[in-house]
N, C-alpha and C. Protein backbone atom coordinates (compact mmCIF):
# COMPACT_ATOMS: atom_id res chain seq x y z
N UNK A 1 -12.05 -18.46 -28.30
CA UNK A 1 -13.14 -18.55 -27.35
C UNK A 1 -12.64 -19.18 -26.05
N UNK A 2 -12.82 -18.09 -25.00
CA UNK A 2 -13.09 -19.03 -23.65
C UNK A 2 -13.86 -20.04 -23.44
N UNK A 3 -13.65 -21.12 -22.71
CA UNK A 3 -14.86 -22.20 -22.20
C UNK A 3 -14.45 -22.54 -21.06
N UNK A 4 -15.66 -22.25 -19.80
CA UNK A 4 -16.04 -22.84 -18.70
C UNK A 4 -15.16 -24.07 -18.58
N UNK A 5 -15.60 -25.18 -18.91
CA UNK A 5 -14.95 -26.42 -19.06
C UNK A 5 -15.45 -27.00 -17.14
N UNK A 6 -14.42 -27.47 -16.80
CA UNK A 6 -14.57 -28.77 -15.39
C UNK A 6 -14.49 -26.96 -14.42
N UNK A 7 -13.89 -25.88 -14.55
CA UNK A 7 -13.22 -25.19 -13.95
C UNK A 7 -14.67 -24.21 -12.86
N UNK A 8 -14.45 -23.66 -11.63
CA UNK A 8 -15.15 -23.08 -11.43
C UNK A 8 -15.34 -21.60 -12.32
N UNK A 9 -16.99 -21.29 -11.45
CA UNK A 9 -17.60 -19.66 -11.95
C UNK A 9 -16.85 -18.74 -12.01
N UNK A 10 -15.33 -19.02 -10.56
CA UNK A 10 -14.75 -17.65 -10.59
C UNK A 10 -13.47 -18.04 -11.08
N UNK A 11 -13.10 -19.10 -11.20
CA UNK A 11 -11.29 -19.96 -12.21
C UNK A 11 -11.97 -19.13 -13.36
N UNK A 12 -13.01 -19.54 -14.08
CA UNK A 12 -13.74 -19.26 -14.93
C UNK A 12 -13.83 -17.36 -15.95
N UNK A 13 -14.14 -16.46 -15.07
CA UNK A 13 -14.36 -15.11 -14.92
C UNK A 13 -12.66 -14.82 -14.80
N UNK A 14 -12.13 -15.12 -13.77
CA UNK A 14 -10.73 -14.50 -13.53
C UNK A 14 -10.29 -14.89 -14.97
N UNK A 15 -10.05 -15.76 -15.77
CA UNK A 15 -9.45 -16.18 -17.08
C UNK A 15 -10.38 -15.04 -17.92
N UNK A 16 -11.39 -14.46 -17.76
CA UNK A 16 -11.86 -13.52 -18.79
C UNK A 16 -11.57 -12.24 -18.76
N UNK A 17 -11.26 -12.01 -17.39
CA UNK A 17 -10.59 -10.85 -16.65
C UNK A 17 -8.96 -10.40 -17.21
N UNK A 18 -8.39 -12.03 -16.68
CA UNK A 18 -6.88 -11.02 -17.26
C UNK A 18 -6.85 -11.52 -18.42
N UNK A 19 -7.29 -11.78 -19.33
CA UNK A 19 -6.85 -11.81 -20.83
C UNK A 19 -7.61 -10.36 -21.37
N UNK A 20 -8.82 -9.69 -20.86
CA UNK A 20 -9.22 -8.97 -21.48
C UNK A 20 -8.24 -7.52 -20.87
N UNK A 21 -7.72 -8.09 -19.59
CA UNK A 21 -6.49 -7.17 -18.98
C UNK A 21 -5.04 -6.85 -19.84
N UNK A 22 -4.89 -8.13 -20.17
CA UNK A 22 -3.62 -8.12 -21.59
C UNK A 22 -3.97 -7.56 -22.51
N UNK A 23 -4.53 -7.78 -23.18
CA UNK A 23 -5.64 -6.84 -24.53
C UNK A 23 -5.56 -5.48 -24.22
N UNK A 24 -6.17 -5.43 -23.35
CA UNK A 24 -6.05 -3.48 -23.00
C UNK A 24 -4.58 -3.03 -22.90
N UNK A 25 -3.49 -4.12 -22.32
CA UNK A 25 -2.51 -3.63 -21.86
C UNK A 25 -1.53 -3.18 -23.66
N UNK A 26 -2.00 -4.04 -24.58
CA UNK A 26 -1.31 -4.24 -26.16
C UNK A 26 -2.11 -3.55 -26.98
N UNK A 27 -3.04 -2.52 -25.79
CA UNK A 27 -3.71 -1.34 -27.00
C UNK A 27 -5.21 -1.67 -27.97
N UNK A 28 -5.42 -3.27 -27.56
CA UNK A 28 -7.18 -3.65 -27.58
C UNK A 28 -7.90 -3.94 -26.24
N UNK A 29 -8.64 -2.66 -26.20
CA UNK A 29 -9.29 -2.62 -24.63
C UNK A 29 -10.99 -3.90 -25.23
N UNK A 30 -11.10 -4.96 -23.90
CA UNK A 30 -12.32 -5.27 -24.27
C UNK A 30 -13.47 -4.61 -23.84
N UNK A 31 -14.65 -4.29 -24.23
CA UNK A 31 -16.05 -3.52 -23.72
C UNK A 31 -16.44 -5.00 -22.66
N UNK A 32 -16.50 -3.47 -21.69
CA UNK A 32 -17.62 -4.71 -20.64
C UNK A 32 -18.79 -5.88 -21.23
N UNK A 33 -19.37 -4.95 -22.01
CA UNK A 33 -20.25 -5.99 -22.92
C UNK A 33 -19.68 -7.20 -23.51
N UNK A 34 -18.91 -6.74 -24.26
CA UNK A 34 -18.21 -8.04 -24.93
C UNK A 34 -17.39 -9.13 -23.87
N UNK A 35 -16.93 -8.75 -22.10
CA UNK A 35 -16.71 -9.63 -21.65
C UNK A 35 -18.19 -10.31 -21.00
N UNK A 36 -19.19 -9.76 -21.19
CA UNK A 36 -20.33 -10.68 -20.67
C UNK A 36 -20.58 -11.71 -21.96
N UNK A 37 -20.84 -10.77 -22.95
CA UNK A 37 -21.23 -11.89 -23.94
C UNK A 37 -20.14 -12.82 -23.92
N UNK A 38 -18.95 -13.23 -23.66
CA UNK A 38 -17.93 -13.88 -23.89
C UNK A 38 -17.91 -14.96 -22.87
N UNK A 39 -18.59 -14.29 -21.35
CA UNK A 39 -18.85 -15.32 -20.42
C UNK A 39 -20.03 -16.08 -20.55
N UNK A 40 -21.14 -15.56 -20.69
CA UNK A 40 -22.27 -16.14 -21.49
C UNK A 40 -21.88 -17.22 -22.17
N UNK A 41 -21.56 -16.89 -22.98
CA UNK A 41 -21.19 -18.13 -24.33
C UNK A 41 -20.58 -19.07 -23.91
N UNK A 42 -19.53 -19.09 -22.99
CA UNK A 42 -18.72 -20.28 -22.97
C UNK A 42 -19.29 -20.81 -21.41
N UNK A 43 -20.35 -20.56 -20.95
CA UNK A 43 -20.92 -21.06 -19.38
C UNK A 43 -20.97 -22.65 -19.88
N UNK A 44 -21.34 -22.91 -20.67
CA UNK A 44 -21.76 -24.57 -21.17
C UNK A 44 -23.26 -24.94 -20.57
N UNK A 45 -23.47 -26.00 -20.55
CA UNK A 45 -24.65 -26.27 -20.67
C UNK A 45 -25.30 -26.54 -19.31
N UNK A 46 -25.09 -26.43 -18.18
CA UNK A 46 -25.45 -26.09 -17.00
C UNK A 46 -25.95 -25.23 -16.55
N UNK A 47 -25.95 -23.78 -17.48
CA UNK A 47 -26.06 -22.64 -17.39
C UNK A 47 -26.73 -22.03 -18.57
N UNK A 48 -27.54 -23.31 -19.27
CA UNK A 48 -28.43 -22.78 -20.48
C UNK A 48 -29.77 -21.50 -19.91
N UNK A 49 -30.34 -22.09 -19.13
CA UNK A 49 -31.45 -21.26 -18.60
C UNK A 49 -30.69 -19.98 -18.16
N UNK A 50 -30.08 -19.86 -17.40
CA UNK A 50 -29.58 -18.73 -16.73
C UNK A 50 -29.11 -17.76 -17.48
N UNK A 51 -28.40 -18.78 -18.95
CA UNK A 51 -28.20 -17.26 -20.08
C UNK A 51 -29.16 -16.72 -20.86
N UNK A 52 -29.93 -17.74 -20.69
CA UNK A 52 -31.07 -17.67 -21.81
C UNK A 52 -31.95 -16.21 -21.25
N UNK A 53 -32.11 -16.36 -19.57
CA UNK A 53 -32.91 -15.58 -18.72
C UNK A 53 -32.19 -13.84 -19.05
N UNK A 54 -30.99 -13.93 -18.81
CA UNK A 54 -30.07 -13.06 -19.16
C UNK A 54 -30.43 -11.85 -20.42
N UNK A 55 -30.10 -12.74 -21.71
CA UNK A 55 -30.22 -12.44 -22.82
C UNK A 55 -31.12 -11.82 -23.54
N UNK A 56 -32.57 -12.59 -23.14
CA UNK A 56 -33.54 -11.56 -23.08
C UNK A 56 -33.88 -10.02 -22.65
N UNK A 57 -32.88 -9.99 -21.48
CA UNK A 57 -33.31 -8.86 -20.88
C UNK A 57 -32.66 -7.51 -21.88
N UNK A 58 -33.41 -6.47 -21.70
CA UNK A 58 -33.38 -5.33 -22.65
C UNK A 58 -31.64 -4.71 -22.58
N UNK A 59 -30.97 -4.78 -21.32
CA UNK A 59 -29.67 -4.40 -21.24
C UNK A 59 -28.89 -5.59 -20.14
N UNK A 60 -28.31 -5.96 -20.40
CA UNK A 60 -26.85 -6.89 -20.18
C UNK A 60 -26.38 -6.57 -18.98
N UNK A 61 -26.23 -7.24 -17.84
CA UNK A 61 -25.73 -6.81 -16.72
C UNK A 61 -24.43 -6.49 -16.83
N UNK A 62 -23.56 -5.75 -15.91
CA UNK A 62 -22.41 -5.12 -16.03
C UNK A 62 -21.42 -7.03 -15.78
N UNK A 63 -20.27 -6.90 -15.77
CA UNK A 63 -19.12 -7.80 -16.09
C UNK A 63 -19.48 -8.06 -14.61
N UNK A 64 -19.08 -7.14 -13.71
CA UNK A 64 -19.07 -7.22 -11.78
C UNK A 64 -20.50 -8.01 -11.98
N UNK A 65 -21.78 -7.22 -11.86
CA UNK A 65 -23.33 -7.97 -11.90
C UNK A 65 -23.42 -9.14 -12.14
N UNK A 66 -22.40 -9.39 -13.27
CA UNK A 66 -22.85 -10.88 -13.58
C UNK A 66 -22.10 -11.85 -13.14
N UNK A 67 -20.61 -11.52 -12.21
CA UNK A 67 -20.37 -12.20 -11.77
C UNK A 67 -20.89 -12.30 -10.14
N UNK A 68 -21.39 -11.81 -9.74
CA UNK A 68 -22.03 -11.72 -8.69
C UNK A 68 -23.50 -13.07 -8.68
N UNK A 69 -24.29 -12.72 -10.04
CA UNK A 69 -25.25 -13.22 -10.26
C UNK A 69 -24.54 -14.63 -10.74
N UNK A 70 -23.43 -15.50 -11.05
CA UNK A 70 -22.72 -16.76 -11.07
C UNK A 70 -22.83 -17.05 -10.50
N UNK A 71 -22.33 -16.40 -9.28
CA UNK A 71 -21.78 -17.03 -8.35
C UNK A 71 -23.16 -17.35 -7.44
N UNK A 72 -24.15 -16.44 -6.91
CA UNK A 72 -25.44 -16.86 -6.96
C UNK A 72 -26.06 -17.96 -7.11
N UNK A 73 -26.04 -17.98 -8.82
CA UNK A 73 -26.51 -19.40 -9.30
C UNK A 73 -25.76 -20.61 -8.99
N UNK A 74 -24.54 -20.50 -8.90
CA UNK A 74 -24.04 -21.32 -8.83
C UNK A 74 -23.77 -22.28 -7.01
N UNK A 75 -23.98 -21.35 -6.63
CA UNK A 75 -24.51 -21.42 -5.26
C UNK A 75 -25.92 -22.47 -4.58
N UNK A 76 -26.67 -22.11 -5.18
CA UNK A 76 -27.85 -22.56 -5.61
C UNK A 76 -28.06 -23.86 -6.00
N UNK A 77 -27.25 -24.09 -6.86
CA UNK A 77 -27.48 -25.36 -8.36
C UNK A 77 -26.73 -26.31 -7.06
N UNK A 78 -25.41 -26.21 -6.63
CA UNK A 78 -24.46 -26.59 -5.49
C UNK A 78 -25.46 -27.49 -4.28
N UNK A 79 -26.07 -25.95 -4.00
CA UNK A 79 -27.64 -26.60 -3.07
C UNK A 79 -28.45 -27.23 -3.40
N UNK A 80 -28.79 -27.35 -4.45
CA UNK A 80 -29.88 -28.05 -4.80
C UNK A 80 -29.17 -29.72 -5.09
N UNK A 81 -28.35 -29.82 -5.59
CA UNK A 81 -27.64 -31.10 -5.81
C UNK A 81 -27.08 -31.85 -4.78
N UNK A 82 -27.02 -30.54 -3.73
CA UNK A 82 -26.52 -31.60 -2.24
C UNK A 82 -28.30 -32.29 -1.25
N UNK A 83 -29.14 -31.56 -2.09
CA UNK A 83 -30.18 -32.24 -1.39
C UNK A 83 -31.41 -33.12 -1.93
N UNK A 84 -30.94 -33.60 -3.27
CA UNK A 84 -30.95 -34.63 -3.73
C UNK A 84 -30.65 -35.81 -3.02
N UNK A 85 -31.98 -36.65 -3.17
CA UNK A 85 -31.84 -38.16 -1.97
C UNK A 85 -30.51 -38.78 -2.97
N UNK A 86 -29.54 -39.65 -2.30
CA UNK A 86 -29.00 -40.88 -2.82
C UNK A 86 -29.52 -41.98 -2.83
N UNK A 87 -29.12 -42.65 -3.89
CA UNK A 87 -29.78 -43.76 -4.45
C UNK A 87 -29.55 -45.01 -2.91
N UNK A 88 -28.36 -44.54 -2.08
CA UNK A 88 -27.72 -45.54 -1.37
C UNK A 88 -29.29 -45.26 0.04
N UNK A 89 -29.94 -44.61 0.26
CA UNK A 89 -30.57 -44.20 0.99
C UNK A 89 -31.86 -45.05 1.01
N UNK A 90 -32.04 -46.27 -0.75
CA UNK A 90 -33.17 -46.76 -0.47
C UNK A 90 -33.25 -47.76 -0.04
């Protein structure tokens, strides 16, 4: 299993990319599917809602889609945490 870990969305994806690139290259190709579910799983817990939102849905965004939609969120979460008051502010 891959895991997210300290690393960014796209350190993150590129590590799911070329290993599933080696695999194909030694004659086990991975299914797009199986690299989403694989990114899914190892997002960690920052990214509970966002898979959860995901998962539900009737079909699985493509490998590209969902890294698009990371990077998105992750964008976002970035923003939202930079506009959070500091404690030094009271």
């Amino acid at each position: 299993d891959i895991k997210r870990g300290t690393r960014t969305v796209l350190e993150y994806l590129n590590e799911i990319k070329n290993v599933s690139d080696q695999l194909a290259v030694i004659g086990h190709p991975v299914s797009d599917k199986d690299k989403v579910q694989q990114a899914l799983s190892g997002l960690g817990t920052n990214f509970d809602i966002f898979c959860t939102t995901l998962e539900v849905l009737p079909v699985l965004p493509s490998f590209e889609d969902l890294k698009a939609k990371l990077f998105q969120h992750e964008a976002s979460r970035v923003q939202r945490q930079n506009l959070i008051p500091s404690s030094s502010y009271n």
